[in-house]
N, C-alpha and C. Protein backbone atom coordinates (compact mmCIF):
# COMPACT_ATOMS: atom_id res chain seq x y z
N UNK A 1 14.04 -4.96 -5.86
CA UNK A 1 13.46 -4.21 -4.76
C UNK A 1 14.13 -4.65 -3.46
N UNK A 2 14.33 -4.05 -2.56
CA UNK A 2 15.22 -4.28 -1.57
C UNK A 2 14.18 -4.97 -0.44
N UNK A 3 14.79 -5.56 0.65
CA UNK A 3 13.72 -6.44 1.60
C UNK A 3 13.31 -5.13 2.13
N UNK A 4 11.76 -5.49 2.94
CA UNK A 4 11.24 -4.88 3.83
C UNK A 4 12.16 -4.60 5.03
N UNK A 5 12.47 -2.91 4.79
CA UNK A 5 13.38 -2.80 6.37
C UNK A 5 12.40 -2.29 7.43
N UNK A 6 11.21 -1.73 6.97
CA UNK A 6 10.72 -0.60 8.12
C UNK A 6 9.05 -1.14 7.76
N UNK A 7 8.31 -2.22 7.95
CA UNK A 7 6.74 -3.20 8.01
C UNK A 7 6.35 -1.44 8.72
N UNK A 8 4.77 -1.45 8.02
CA UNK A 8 3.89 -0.47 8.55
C UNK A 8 3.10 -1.31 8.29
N UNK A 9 1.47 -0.47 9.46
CA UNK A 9 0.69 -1.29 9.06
C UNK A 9 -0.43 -0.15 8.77
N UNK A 10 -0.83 -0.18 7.72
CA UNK A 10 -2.45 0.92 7.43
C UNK A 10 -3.76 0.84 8.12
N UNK A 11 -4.27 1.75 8.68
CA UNK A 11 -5.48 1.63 8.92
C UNK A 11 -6.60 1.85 7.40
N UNK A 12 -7.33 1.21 6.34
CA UNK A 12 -8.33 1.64 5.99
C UNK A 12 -9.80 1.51 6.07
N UNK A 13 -10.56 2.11 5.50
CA UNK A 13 -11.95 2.29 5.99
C UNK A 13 -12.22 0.90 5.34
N UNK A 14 -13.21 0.19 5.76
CA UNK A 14 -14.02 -1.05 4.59
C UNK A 14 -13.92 -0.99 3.09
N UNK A 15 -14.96 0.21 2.78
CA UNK A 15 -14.94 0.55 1.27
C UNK A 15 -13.82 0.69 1.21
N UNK A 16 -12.30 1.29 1.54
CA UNK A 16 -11.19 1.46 0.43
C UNK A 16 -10.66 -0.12 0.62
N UNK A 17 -10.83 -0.65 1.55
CA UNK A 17 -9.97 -2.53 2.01
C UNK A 17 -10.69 -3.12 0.68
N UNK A 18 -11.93 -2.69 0.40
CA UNK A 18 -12.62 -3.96 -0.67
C UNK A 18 -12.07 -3.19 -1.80
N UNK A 19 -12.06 -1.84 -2.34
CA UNK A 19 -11.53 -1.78 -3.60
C UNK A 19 -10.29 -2.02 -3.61
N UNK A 20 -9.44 -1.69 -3.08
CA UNK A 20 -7.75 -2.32 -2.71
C UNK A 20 -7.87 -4.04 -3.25
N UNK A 21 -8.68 -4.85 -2.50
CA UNK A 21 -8.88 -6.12 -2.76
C UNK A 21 -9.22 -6.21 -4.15
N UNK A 22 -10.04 -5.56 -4.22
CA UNK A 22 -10.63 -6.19 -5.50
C UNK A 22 -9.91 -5.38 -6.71
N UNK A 23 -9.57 -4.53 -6.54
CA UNK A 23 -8.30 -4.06 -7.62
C UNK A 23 -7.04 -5.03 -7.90
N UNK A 24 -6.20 -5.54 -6.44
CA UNK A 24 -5.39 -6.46 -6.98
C UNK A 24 -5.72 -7.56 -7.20
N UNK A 25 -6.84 -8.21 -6.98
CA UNK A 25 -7.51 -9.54 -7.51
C UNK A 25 -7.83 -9.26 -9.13
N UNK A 26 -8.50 -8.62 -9.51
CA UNK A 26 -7.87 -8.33 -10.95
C UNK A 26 -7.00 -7.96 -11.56
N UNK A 27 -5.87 -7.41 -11.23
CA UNK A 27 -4.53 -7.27 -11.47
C UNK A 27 -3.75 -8.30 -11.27
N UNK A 28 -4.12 -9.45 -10.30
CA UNK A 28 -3.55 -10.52 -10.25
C UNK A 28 -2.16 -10.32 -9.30
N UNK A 29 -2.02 -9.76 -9.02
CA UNK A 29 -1.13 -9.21 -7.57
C UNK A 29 -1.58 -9.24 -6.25
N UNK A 30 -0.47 -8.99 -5.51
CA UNK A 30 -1.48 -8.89 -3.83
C UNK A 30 -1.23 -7.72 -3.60
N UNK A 31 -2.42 -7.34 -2.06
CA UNK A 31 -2.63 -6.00 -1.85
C UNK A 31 -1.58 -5.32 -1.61
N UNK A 32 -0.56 -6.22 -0.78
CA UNK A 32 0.54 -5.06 -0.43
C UNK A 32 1.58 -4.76 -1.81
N UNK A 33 1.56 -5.54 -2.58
CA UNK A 33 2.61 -4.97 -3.80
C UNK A 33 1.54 -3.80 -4.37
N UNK A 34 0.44 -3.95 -4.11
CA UNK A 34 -0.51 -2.84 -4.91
C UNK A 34 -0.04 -1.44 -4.22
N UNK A 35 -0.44 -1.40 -3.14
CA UNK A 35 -0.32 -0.29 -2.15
C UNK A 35 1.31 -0.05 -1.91
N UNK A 36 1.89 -0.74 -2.15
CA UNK A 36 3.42 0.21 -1.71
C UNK A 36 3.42 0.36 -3.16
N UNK A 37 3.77 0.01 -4.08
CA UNK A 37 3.75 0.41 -5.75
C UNK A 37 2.91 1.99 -5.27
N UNK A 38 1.90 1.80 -5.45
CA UNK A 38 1.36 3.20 -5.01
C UNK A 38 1.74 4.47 -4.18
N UNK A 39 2.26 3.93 -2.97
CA UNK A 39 2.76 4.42 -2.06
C UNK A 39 3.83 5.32 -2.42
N UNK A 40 4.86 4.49 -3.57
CA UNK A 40 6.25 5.30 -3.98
C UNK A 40 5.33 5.75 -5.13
N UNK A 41 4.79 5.73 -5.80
CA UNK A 41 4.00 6.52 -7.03
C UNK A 41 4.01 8.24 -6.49
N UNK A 42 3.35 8.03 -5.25
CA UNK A 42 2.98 9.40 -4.55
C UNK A 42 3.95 10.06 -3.65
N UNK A 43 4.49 9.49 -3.17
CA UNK A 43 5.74 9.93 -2.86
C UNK A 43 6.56 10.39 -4.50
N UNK A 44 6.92 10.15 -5.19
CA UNK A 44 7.96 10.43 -5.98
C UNK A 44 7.00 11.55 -6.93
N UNK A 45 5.70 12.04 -7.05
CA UNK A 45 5.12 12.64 -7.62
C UNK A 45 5.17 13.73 -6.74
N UNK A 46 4.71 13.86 -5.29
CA UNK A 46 4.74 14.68 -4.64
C UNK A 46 6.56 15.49 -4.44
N UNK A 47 7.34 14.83 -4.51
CA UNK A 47 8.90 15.26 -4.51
C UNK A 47 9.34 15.89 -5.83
N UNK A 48 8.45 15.78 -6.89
CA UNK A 48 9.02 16.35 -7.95
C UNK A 48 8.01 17.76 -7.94
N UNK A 49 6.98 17.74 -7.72
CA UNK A 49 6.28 18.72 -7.34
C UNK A 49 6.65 19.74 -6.61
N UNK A 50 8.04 19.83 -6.00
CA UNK A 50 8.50 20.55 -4.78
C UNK A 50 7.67 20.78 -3.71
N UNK A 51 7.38 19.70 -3.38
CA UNK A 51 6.75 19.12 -2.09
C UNK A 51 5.62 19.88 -1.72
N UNK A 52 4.92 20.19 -3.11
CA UNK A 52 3.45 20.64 -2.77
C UNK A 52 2.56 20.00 -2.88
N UNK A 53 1.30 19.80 -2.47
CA UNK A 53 0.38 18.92 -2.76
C UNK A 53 -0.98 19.47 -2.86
N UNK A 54 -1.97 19.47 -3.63
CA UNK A 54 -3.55 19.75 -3.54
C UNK A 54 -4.00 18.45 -3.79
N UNK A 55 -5.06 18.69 -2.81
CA UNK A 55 -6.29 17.82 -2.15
C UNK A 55 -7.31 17.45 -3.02
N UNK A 56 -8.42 16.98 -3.46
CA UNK A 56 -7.87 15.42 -3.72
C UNK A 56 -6.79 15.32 -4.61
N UNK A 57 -6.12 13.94 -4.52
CA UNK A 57 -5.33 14.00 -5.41
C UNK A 57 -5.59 13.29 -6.51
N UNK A 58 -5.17 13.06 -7.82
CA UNK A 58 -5.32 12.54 -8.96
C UNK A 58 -4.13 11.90 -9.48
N UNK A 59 -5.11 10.41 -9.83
CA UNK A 59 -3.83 9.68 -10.83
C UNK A 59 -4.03 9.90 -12.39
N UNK A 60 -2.81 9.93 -12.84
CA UNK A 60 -2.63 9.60 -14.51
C UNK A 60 -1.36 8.88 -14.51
N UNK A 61 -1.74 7.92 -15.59
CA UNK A 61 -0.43 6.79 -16.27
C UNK A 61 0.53 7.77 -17.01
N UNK A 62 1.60 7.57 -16.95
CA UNK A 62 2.96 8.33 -17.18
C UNK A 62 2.32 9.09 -18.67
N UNK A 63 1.81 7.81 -19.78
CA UNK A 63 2.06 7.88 -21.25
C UNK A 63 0.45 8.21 -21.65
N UNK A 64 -0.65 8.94 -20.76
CA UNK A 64 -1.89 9.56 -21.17
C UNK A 64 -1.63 11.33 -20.88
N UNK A 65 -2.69 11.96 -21.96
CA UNK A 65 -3.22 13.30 -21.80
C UNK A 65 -4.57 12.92 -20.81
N UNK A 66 -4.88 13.92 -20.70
CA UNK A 66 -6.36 14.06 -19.89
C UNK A 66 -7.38 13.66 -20.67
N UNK A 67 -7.42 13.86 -21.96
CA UNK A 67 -8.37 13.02 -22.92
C UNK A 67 -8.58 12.01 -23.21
N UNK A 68 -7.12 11.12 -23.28
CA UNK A 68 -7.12 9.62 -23.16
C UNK A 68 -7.55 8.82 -21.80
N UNK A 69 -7.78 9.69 -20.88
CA UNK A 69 -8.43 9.05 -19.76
C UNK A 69 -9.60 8.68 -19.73
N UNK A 70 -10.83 8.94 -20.65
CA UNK A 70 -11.79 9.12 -20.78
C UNK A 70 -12.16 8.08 -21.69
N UNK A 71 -11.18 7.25 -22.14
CA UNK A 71 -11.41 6.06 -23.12
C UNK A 71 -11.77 4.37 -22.75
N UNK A 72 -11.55 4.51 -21.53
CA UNK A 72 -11.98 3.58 -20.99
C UNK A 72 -13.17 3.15 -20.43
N UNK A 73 -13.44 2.42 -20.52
CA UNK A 73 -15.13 1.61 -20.51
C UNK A 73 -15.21 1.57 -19.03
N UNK A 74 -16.68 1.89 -18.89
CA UNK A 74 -16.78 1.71 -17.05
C UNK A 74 -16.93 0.34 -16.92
N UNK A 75 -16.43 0.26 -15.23
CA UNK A 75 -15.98 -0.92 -14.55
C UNK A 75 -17.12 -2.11 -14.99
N UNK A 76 -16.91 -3.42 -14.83
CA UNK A 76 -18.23 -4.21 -15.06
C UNK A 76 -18.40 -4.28 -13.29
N UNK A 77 -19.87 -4.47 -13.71
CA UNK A 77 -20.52 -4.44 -12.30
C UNK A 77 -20.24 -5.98 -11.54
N UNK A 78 -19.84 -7.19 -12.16
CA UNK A 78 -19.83 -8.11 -12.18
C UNK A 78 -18.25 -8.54 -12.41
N UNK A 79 -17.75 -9.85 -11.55
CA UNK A 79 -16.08 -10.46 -11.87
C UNK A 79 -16.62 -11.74 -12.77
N UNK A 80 -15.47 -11.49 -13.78
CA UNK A 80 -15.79 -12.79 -14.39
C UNK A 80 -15.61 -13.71 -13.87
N UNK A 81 -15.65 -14.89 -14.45
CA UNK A 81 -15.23 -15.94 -14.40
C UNK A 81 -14.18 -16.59 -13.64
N UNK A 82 -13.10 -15.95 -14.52
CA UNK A 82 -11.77 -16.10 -13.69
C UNK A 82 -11.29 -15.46 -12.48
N UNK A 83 -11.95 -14.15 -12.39
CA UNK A 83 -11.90 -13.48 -11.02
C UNK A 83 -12.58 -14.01 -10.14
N UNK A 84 -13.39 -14.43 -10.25
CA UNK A 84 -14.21 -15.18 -9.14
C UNK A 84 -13.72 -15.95 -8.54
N UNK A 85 -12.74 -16.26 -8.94
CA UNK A 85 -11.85 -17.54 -8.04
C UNK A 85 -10.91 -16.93 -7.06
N UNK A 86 -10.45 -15.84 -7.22
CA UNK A 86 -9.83 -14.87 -6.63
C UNK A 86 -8.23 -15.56 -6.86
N UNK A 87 -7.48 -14.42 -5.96
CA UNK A 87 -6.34 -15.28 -6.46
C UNK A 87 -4.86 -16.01 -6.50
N UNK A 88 -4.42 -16.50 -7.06
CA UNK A 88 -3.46 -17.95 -6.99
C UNK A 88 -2.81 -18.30 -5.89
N UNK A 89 -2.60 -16.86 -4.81
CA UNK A 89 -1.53 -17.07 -3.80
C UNK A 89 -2.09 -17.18 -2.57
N UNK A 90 -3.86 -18.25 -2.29
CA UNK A 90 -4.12 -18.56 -1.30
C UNK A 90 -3.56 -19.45 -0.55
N UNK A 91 -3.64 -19.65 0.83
CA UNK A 91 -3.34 -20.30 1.36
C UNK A 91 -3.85 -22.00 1.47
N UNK A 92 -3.43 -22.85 1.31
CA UNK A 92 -4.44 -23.88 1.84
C UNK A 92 -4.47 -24.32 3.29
N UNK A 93 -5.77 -24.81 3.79
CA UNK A 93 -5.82 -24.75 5.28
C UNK A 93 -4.29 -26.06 5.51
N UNK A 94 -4.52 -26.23 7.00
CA UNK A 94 -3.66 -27.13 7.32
C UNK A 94 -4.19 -28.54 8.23
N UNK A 95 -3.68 -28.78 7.68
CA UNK A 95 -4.35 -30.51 8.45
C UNK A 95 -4.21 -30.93 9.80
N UNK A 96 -5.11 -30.83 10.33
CA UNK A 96 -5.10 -31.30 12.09
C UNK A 96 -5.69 -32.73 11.99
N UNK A 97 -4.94 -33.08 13.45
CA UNK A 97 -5.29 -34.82 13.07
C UNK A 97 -5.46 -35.14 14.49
């Protein structure tokens, strides 16, 4: 992937900042690899589309029908264990003396 030439910065609402968060905290990624991954998802969907788009929009994984979407178990209301810790690439504070 090539360096960052052109930093933006997003405005989102609360509710989408916490599912953003809490999507790549279980994915085990950070937010911004989540959201630009995404970012070119929709871009390159919308360009093959011949640059049409309808409102809302919808995801599907390359290798599902519309039926196989429906196979998945709803979200747990609850992070396990291991999510709860959130994840690996915190910072630790810094030591003042």
């Amino acid at each position: 992937m090539e360096k960052d030439l052109y930093p933006m910065s997003l405005r989102l609402s609360a509710q989408l900042h916490k599912r953003l968060e809490e999507c790549a905290a279980r994915l085990k990624i950070k937010r911004h690899t989540l959201a630009q991954n995404a970012l070119e998802a929709v871009i390159e969907a919308i360009e093959k589309n011949g640059y049409r788009l309808s409102l809302p929009m919808q995801f599907q994984f390359r290798n599902e029908t519309d039926s196989e979407i429906t196979r998945y178990p709803e979200a747990p209301s609850e992070l396990s264990r291991v999510e709860e810790c959130g994840p690996a690439y915190t910072a630790k504070g810094r030591k003042t003396g």
